[in-house]
Protein backbone atom coordinates (compact mmCIF):
# COMPACT_ATOMS: atom_id res chain seq x y z
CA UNK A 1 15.09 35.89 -9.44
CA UNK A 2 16.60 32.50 -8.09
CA UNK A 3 15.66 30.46 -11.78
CA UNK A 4 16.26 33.51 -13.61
CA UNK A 5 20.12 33.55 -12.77
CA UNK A 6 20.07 30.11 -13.00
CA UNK A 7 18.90 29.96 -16.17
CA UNK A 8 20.98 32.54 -17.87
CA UNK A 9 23.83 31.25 -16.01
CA UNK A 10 23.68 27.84 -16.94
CA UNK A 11 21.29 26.58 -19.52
CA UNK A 12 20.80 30.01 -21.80
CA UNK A 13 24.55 29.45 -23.29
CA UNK A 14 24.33 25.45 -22.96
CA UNK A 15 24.80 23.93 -26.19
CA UNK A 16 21.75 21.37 -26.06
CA UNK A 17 19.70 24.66 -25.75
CA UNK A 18 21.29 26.64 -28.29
CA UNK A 19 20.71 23.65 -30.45
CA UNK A 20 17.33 24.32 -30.08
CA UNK A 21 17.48 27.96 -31.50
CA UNK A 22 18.06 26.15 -35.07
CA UNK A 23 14.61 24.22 -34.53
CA UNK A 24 11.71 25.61 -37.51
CA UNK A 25 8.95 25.45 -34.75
CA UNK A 26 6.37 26.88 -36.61
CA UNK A 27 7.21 25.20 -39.83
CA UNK A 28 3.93 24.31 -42.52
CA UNK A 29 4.39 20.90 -44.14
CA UNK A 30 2.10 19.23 -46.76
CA UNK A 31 3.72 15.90 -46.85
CA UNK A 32 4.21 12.89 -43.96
CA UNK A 33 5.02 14.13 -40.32
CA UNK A 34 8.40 15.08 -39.55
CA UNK A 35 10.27 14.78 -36.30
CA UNK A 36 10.42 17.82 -34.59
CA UNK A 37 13.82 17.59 -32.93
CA UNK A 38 16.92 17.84 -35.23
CA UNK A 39 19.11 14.70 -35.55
CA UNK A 40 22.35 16.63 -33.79
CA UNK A 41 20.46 16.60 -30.69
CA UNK A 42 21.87 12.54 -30.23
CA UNK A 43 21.10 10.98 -26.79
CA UNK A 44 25.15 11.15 -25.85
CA UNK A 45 24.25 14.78 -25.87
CA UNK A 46 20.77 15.25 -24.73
CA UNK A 47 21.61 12.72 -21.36
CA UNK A 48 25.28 13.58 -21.02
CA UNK A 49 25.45 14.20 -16.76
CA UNK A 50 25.10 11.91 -13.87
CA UNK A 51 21.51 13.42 -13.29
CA UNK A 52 20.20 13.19 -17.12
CA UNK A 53 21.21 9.62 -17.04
CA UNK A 54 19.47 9.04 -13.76
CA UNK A 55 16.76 10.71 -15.51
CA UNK A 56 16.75 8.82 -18.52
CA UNK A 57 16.73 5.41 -16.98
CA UNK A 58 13.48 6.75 -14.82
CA UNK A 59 11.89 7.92 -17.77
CA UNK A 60 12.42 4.80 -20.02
CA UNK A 61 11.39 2.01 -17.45
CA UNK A 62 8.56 3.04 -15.43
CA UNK A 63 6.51 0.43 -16.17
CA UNK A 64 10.15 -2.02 -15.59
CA UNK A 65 10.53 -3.99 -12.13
CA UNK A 66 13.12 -2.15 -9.91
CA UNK A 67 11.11 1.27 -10.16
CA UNK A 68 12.05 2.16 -6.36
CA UNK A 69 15.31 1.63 -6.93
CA UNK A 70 15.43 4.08 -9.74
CA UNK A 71 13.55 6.70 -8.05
CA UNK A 72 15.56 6.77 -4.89
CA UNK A 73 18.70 6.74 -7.17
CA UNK A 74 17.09 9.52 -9.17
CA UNK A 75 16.55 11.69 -6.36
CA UNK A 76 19.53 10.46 -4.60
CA UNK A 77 21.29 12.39 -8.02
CA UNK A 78 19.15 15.31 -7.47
CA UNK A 79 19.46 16.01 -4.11
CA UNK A 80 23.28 16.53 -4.70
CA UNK A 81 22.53 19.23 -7.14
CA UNK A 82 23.22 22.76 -6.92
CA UNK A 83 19.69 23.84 -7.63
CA UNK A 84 18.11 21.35 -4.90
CA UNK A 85 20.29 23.26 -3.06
CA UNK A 86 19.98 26.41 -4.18
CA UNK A 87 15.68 26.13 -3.76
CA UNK A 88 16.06 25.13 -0.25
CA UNK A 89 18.14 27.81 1.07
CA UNK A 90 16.46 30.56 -0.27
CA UNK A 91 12.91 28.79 0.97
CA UNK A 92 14.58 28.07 4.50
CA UNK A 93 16.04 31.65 4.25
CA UNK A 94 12.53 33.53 4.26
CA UNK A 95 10.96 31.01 6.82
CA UNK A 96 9.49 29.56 4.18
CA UNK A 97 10.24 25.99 4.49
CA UNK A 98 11.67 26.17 8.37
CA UNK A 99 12.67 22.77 8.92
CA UNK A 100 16.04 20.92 8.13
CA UNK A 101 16.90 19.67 4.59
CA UNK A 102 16.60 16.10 5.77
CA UNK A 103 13.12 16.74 5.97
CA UNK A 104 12.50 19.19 2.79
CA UNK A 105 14.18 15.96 1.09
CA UNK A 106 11.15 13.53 2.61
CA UNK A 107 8.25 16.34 1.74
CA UNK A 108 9.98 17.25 -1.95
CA UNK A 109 9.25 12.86 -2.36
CA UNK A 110 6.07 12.84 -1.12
CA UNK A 111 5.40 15.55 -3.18
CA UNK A 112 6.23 13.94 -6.36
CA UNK A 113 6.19 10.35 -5.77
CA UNK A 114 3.08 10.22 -3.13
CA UNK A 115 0.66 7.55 -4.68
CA UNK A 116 -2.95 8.71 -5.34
CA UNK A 117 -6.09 7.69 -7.90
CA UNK A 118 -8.02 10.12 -9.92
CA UNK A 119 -11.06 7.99 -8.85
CA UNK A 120 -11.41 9.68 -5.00
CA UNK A 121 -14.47 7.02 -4.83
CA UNK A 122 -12.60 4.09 -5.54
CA UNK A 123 -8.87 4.83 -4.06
CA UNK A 124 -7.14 1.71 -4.72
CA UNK A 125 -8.02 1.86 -8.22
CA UNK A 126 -5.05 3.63 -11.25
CA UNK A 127 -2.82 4.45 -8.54
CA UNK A 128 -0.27 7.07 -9.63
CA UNK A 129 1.90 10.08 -8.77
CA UNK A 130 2.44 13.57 -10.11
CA UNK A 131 6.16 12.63 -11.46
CA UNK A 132 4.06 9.66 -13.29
CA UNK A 133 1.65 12.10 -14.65
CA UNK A 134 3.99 15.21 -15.42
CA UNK A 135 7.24 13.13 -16.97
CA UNK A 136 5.66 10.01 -18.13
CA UNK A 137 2.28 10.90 -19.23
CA UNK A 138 -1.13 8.59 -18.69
CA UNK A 139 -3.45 7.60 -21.49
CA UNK A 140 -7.00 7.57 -20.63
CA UNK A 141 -9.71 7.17 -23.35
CA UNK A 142 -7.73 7.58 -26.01
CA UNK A 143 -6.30 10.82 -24.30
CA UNK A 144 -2.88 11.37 -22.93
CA UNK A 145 -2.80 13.24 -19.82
CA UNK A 146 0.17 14.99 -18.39
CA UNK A 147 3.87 14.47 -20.33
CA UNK A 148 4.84 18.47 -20.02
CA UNK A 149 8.88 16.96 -20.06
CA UNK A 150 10.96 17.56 -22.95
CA UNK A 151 12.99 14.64 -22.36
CA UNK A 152 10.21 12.23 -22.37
CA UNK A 153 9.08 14.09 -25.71
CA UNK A 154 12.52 13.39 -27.11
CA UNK A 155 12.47 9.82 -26.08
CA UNK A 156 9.31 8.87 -27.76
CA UNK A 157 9.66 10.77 -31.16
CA UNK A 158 13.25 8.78 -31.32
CA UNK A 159 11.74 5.62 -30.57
CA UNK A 160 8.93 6.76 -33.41
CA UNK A 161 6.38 6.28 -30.53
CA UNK A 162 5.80 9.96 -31.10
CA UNK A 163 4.43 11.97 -33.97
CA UNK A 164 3.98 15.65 -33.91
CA UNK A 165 0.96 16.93 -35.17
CA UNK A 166 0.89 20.69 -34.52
CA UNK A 167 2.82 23.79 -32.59
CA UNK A 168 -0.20 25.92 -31.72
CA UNK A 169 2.08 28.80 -30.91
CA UNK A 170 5.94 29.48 -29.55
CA UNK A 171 6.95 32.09 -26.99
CA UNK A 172 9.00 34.53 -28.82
CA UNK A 173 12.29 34.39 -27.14
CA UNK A 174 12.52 30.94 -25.14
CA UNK A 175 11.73 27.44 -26.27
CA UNK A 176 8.58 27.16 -24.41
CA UNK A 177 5.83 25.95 -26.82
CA UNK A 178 2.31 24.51 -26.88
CA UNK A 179 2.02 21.57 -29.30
CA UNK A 180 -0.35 19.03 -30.10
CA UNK A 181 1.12 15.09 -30.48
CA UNK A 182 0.04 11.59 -30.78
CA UNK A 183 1.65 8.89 -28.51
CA UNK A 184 1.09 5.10 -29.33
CA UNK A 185 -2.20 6.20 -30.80
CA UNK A 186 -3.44 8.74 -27.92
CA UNK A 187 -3.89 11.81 -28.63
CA UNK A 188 -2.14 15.09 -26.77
CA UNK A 189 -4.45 17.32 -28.01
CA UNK A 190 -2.89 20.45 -26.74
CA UNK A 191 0.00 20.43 -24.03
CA UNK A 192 3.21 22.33 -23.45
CA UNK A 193 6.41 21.93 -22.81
CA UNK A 194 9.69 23.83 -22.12
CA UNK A 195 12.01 22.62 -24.46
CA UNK A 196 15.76 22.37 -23.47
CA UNK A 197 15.74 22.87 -19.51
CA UNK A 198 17.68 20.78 -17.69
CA UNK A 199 15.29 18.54 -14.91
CA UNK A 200 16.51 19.53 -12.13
CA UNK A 201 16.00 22.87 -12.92
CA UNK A 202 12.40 22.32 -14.13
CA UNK A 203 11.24 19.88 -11.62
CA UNK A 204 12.31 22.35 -8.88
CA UNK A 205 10.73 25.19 -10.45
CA UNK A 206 7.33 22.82 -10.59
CA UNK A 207 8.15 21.79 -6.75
CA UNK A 208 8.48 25.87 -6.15
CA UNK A 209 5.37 26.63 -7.76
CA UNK A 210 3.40 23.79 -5.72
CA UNK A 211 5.12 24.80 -2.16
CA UNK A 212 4.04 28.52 -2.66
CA UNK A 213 0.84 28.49 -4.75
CA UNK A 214 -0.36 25.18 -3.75
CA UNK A 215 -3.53 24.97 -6.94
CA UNK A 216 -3.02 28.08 -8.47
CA UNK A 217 -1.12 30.04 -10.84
CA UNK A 218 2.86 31.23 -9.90
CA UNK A 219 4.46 33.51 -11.93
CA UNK A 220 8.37 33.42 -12.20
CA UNK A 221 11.24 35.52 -14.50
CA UNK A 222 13.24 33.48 -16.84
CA UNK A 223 15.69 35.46 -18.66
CA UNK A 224 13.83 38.39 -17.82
CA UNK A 225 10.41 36.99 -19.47
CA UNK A 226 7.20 36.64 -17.13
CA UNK A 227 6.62 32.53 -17.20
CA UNK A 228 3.35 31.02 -15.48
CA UNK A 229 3.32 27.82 -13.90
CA UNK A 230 0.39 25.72 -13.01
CA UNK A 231 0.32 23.09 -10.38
CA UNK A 232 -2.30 21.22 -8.32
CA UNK A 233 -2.24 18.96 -5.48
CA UNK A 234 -4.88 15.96 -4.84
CA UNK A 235 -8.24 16.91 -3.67
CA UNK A 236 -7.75 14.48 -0.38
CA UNK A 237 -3.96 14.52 -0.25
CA UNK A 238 -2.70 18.00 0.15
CA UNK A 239 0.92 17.22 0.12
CA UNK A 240 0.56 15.58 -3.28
CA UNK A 241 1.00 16.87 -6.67
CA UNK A 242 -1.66 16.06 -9.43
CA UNK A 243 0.24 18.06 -11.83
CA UNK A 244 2.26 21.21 -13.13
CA UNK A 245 3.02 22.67 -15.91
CA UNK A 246 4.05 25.48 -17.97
CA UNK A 247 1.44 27.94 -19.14
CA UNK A 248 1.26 29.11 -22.23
């Protein structure tokens, strides 16, 4: 009940998510694409806190020397948030997660920032981490893997690095759709994302999912609708994330 309240407390009235209620998801067009995210929704309101800035400047300069810096600032943002907060007490509460929140802070970075490779027989080789593959996205063989983050979404359809090519389906009452997209020529073929949520609130909801289900399916209430998340750790590394995601 923890992201449900937190949810309709906080992000169900928000006005970049009621923004969102005016978005034609399962619109039919004959002519060129068209962006999918209206032009109200400007980046002075889409990254407007301390925490969707840190996000932002994470999310635009991976590749970009400093990238340590910006993910200890990052989570150096999130750890001061109320839902960090929030998540651990009510973990540490039920003797889930025991130990002190020094130490849930060291095992929620491993968990998202631990380096791995998809190639277990060559481990030194495409070295990456589940925040890589969930916000950023990887492109292998013409395929992009991962990128189930809004934010990143909105960032590449405004830079036009992004074009929409079909919403498979919408859930009926919250912005959670599956969509397929094209990224500097790779192809999403069919992904989803939760459109609107705030990333602290997602990422912990991910980090949830992964603590308690470890690989396999979680099931959570969001304004009172059953949600499914997915999330897997590494085959060798079991306090690693591959991915998570939203299913749907």
């Amino acid at each position: 009940m923890l992201f449900s309240h937190q949810f309709v407390q906080t992000i169900k009235s928000d006005e970049v998510y009621c923004e969102l209620n005016h978005v034609p998801w399962l619109r039919v067009t004959n002519g060129p694409p068209l962006p999918l995210l209206p032009p109200q929704l400007t980046p002075e309101r889409v990254f407007r806190t301390t925490i969707d800035m840190a996000a932002k400047d994470l999310l635009l300069n991976w590749e970009q020397a400093e990238r340590e810096r910006r993910i200890s600032y990052f989570l150096d943002q999130l750890y001061q948030t109320s839902n960090f907060h929030a998540v651990y007490e009510i973990l540490h509460s039920r003797d889930l997660y025991p130990d002190n929140l020094e130490e849930f802070e060291a095992c929620f970075r491993q968990v998202w920032f631990g380096l791995f490779s998809w190639d277990q027989m060559i481990p030194s080789e495409r070295r990456t981490c589940g925040f890589q593959h969930v916000y950023i996205g990887e492109k292998r063989a013409g395929k992009i893997k991962g990128l189930h983050n809004w934010m990143r979404y909105y960032i590449l359809e405004k830079s036009a690095r992004l074009i929409l090519d079909k919403v498979h389906k919408k859930h009926p009452t919250l912005h959670l759709v599956s969509l397929r997209f094209t990224n500097d020529y790779a192809v999403k073929p069919y992904g989803t994302i939760f459109f609107g949520l705030p990333i602290q609130f997602e990422i912990m909801i991910f980090f949830c999912a992964f603590l308690l289900g470890g690989s396999r399916e979680v099931n959570f209430l969001i304004d009172g609708q059953r949600t499914t998340v997915v999330s897997y750790d590494v085959a060798t590394q079991s306090d690693v994330l591959a991915t998570a995601f939203f299913k749907y």
